[in-house]
Each structure stands twice: as C-alpha cells, then as structure tokens.
N, C-alpha and C. Protein backbone atom coordinates (compact mmCIF):
# COMPACT_ATOMS: atom_id res chain seq x y z
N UNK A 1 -6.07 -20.85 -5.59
CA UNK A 1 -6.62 -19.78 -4.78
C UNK A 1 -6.01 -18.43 -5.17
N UNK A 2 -5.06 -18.41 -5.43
CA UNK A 2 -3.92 -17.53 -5.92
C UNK A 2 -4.48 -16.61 -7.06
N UNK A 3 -4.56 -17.74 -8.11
CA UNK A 3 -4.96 -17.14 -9.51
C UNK A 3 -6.64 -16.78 -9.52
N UNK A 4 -7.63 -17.12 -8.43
CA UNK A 4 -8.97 -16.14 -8.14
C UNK A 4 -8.86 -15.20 -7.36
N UNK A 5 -7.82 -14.91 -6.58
CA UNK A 5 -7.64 -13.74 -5.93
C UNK A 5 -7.19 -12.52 -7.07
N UNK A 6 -6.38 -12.70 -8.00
CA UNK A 6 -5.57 -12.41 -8.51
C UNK A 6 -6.98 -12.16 -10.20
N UNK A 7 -7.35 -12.67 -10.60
CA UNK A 7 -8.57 -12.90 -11.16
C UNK A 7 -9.41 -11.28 -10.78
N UNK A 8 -9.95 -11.81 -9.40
CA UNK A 8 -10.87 -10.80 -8.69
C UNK A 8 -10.36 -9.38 -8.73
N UNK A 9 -8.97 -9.04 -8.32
CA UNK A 9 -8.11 -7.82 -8.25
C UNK A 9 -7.81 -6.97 -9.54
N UNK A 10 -7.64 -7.65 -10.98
CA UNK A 10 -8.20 -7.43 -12.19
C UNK A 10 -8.69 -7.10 -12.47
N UNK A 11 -10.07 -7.91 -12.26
CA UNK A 11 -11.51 -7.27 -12.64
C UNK A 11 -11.80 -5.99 -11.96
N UNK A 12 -11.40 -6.28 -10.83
CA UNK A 12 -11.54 -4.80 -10.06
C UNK A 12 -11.07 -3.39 -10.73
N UNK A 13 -9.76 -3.74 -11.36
CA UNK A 13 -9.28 -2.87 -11.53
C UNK A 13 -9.52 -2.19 -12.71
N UNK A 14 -10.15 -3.17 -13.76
CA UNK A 14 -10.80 -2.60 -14.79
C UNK A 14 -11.86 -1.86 -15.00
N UNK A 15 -12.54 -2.34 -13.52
CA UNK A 15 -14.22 -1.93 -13.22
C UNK A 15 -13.58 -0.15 -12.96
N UNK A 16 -12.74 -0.26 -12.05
CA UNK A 16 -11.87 1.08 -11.49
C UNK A 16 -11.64 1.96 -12.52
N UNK A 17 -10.96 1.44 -13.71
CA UNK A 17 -10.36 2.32 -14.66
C UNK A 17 -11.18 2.82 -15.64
N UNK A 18 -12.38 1.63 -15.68
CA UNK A 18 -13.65 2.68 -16.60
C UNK A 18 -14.45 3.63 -15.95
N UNK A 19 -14.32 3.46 -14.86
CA UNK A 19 -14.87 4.20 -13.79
C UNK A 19 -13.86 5.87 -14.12
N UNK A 20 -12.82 5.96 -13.73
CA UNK A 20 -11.73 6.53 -14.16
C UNK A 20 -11.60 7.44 -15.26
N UNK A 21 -12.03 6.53 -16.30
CA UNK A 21 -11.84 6.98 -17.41
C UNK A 21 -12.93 7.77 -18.11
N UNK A 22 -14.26 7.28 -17.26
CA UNK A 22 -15.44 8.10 -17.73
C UNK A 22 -15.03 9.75 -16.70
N UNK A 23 -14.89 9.63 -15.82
CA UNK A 23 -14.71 11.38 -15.28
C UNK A 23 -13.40 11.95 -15.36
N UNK A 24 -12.61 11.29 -16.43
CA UNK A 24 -11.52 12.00 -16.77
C UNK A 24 -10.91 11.09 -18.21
N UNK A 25 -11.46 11.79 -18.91
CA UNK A 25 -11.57 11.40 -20.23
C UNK A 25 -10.44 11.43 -20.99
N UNK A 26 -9.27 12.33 -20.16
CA UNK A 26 -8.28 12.60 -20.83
C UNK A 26 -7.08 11.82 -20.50
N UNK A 27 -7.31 10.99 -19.70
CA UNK A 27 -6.75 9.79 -19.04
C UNK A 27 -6.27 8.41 -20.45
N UNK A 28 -5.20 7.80 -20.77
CA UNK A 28 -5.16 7.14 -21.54
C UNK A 28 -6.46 6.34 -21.64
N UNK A 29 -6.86 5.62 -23.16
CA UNK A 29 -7.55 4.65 -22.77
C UNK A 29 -7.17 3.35 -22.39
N UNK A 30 -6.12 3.19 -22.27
CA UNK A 30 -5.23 1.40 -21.64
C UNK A 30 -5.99 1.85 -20.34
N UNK A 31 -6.10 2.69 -19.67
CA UNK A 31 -6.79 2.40 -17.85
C UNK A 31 -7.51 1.96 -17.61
N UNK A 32 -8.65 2.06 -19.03
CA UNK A 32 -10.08 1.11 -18.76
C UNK A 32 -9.96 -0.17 -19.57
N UNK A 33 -9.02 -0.16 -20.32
CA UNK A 33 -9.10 -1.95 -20.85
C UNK A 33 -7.84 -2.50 -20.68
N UNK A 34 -6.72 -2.23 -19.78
CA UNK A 34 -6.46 -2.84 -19.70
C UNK A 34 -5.91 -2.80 -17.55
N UNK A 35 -6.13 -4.27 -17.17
CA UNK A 35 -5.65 -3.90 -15.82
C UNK A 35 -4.29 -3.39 -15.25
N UNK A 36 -3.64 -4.05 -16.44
CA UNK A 36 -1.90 -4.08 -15.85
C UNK A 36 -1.47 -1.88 -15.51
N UNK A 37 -2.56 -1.70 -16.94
CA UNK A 37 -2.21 -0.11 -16.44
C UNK A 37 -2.50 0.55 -15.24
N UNK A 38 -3.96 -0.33 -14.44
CA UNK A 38 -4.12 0.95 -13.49
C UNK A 38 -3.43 0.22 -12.01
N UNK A 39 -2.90 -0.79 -12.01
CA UNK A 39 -2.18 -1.73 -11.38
C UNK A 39 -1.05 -1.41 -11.47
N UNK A 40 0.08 -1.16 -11.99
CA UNK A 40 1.06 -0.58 -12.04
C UNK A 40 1.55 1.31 -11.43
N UNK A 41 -0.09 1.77 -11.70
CA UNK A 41 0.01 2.88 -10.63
C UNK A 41 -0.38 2.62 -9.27
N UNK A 42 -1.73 1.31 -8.83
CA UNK A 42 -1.52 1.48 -7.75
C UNK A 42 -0.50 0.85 -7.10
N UNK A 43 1.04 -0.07 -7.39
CA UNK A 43 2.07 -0.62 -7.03
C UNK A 43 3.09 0.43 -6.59
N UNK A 44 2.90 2.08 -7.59
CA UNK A 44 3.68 3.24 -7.30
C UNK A 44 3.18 3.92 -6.50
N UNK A 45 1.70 3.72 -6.01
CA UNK A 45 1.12 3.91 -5.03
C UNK A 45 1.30 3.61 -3.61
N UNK A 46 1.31 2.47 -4.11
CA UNK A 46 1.97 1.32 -2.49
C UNK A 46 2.93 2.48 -2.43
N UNK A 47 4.36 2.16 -3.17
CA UNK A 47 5.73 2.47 -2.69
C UNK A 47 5.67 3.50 -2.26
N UNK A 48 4.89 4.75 -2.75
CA UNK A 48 4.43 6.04 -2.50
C UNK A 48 4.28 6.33 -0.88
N UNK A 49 3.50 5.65 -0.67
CA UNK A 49 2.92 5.64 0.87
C UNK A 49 4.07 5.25 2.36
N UNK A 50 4.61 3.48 1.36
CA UNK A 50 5.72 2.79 1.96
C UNK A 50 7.08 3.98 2.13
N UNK A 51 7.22 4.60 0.95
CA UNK A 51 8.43 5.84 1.19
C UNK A 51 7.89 7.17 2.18
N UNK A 52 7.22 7.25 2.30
CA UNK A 52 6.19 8.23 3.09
C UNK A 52 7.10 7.81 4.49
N UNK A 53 7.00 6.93 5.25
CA UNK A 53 7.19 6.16 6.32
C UNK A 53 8.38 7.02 7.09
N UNK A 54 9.34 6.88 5.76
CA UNK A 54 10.48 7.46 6.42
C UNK A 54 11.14 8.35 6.19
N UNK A 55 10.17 9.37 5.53
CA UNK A 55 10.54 11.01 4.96
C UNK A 55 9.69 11.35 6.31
N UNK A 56 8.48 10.60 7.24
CA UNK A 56 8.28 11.49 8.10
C UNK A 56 9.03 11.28 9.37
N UNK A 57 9.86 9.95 9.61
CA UNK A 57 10.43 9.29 10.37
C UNK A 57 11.69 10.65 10.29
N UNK A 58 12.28 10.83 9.30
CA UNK A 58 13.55 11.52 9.18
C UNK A 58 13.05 13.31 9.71
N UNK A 59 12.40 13.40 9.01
CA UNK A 59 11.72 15.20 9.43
C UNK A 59 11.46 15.31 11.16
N UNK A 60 10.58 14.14 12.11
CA UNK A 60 10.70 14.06 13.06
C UNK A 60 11.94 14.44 13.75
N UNK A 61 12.97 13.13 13.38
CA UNK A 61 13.86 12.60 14.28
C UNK A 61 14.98 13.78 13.83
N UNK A 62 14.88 14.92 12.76
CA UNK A 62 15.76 16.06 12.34
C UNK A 62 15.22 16.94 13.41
N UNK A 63 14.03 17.29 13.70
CA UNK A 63 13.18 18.37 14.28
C UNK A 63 13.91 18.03 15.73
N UNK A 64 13.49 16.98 16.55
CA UNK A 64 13.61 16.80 17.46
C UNK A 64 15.87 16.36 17.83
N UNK A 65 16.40 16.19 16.96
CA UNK A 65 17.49 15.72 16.79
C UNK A 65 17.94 14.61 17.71
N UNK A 66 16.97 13.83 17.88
CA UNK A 66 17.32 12.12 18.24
C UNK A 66 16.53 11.08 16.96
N UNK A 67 16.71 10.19 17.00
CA UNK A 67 15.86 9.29 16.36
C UNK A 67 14.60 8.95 17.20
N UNK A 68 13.26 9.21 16.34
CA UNK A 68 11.88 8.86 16.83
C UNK A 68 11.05 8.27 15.96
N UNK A 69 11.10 7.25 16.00
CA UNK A 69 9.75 6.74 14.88
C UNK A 69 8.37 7.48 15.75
N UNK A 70 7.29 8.52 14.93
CA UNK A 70 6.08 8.79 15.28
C UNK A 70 5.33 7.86 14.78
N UNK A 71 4.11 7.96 15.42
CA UNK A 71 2.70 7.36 15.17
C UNK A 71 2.62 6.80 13.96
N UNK A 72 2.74 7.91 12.93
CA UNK A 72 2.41 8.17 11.77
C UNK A 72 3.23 7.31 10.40
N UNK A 73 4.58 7.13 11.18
CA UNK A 73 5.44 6.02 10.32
C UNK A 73 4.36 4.64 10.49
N UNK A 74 3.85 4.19 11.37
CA UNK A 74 3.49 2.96 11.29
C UNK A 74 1.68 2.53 10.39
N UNK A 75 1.18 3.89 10.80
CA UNK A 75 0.04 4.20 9.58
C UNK A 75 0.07 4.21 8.45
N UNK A 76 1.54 4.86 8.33
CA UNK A 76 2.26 4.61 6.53
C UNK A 76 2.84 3.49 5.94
N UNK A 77 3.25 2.55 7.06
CA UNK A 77 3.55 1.52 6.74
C UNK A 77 2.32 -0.02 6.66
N UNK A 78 1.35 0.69 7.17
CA UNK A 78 0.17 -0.07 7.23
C UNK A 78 -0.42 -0.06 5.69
N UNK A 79 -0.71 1.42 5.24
CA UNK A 79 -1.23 1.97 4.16
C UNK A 79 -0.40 1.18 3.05
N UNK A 80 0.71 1.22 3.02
CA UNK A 80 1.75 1.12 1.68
C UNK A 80 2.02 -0.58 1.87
N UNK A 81 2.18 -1.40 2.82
CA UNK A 81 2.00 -2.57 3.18
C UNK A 81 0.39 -2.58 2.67
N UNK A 82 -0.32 -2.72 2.70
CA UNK A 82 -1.59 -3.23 2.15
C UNK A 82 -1.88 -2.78 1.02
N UNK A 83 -1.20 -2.13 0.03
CA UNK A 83 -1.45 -1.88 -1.38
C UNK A 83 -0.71 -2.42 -1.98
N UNK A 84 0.78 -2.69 -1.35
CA UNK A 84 1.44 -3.44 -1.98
C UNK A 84 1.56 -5.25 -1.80
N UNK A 85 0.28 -5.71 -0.73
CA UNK A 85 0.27 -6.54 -0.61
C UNK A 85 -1.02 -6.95 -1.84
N UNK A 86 -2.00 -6.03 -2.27
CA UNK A 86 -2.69 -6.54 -2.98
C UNK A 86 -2.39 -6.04 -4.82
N UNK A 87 -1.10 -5.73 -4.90
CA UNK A 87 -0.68 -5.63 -6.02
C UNK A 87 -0.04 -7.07 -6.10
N UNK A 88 1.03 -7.20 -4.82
CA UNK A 88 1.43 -8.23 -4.52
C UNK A 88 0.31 -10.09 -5.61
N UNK A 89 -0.62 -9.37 -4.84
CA UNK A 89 -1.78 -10.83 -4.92
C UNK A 89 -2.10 -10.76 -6.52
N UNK A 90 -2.03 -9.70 -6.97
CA UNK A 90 -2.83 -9.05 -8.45
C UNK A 90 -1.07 -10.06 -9.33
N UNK A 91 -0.08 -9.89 -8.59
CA UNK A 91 0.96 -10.51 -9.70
C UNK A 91 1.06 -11.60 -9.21
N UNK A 92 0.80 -12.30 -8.29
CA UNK A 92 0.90 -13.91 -8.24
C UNK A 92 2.29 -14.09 -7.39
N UNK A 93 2.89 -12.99 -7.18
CA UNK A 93 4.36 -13.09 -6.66
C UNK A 93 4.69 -13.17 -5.11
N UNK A 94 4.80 -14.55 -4.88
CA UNK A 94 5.04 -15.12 -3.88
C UNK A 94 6.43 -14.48 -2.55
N UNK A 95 7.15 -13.96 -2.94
CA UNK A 95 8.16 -13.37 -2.10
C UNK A 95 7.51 -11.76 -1.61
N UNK A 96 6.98 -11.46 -2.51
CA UNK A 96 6.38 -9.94 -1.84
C UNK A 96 4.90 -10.22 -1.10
N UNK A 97 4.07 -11.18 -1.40
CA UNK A 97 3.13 -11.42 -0.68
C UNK A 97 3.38 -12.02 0.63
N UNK A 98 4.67 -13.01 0.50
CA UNK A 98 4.97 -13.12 1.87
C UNK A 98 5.45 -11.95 2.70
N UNK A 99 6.51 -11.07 2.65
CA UNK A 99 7.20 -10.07 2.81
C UNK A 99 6.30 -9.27 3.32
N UNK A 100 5.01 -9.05 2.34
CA UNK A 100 4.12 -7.81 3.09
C UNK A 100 3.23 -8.08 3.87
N UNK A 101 3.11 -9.81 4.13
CA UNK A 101 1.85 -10.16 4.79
C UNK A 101 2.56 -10.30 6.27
N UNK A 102 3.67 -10.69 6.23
CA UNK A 102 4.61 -10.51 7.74
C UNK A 102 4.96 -9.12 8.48
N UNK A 103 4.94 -8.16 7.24
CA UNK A 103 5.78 -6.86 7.47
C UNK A 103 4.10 -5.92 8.35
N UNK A 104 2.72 -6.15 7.67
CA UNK A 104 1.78 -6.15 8.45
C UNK A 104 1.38 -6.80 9.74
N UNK A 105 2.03 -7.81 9.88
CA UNK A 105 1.53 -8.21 11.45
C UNK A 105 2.11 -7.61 11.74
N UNK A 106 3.47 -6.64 11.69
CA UNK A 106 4.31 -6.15 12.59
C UNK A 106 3.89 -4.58 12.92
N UNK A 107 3.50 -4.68 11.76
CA UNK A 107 3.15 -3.05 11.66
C UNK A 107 2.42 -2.88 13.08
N UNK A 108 1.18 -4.13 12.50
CA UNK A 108 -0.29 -3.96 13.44
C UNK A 108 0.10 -4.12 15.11
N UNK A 109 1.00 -4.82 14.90
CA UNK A 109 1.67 -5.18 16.55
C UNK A 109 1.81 -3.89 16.97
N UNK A 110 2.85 -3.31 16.52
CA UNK A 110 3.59 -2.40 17.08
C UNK A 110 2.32 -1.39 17.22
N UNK A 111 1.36 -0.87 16.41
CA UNK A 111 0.24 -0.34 17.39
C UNK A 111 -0.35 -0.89 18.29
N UNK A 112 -0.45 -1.91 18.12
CA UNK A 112 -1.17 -2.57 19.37
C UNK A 112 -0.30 -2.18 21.25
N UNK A 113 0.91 -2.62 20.64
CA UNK A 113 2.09 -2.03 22.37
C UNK A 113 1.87 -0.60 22.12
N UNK A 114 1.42 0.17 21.47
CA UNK A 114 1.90 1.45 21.39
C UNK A 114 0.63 2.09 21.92
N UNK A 115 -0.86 1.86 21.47
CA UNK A 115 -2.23 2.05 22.01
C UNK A 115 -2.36 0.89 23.57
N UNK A 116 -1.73 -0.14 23.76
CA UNK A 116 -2.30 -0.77 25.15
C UNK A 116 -0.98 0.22 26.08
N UNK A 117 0.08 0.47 25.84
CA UNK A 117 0.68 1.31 26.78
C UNK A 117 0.24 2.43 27.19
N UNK A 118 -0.50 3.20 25.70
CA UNK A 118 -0.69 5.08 26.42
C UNK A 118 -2.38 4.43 27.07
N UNK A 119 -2.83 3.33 26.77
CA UNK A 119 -4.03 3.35 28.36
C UNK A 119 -3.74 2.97 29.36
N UNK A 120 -2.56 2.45 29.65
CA UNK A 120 -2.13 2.40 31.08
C UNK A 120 -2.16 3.56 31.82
C-alpha cells in the first residue's frame, strides 16, 4: 500500500514539475524529470511552514510578554504536518509518517477544544 501511495505522490510530482517547468523555463530541468527534485523542495516546504509555528508563537508570546500559543501556531502546524506527512509517504519512511500522522490528530484536536469553547 505504501509503495502505491508513494508511486502516486511521484507521479504527481512530475506531472507538477512539467507543469513548473513549462511557465518558468528557467527552472532546472531535473524538476520535470525527475521527482526526487521537486520533492525535496516540497519537504523544505513542510519544514518551512512547521518552523513558521514557532517564530509566530515567539513574536506573540515577546509582544504580549507571557507565553501564548495563537490560533495561528496550530494552522502552521496543520499546514507543515501535512506536507511533511506526504513527503513522509513519497519516501516510504515509516517513523516520520507515524510522527506526523499522530502530531495531526493533535493539531486537529486542539482546534477542535479551542472552536467548541469560544461557542460556548
């Protein structure tokens, strides 16, 4: 199941990079033939988003000078958790697919107490 998920995420990504590569021509050509290239940016992508989390967590909790996780940490951690869960799937690598597929229920939880409280 693994290796057609992983299959599918490939192909995708090749479909992506010729896509890519036709409206920006100046783009290597490894983006459109090969996947590992445009897969490897979206993995710096993930982390991109995942580091996001807590550059806004820190700017908050500086502004306000207590510690506050906002809204917005857990949107970032949603975002960067699900790119890096399907880079995750694209390498077959079992410790980060677990890692991010747990680290998302939590995410999703914690909106969930956070949207059923402010309708009380």
């Amino acid at each position: 199941m693994l290796d057609v998920i992983s299959e599918i995420i490939g192909s995708t990504a090749l479909i992506a990079g010729n896509f890519l590569y036709s409206l920006f021509p100046f783009l290597p050509v490894s983006i459109s033939e090969n996947p590992a290239t445009l897969m490897v940016i979206v993995g710096f992508g993930g982390q991109l988003l995942f580091a996001m989390r807590f550059i806004i967590q820190w700017i908050k909790s500086e502004g306000e000078r207590k510690s506050v996780i906002p809204l917005a940490f857990w949107y970032f951690s949603i975002g960067g958790g699900l790119v890096l869960l399907f880079y995750a799937l694209w390498r077959k690598d079992p410790v980060i697919i677990c890692g991010q597929g747990l680290g998302l229920f939590i995410y999703a939880r914690n909106l969930y107490f956070i949207y059923r409280n402010s309708a009380r």
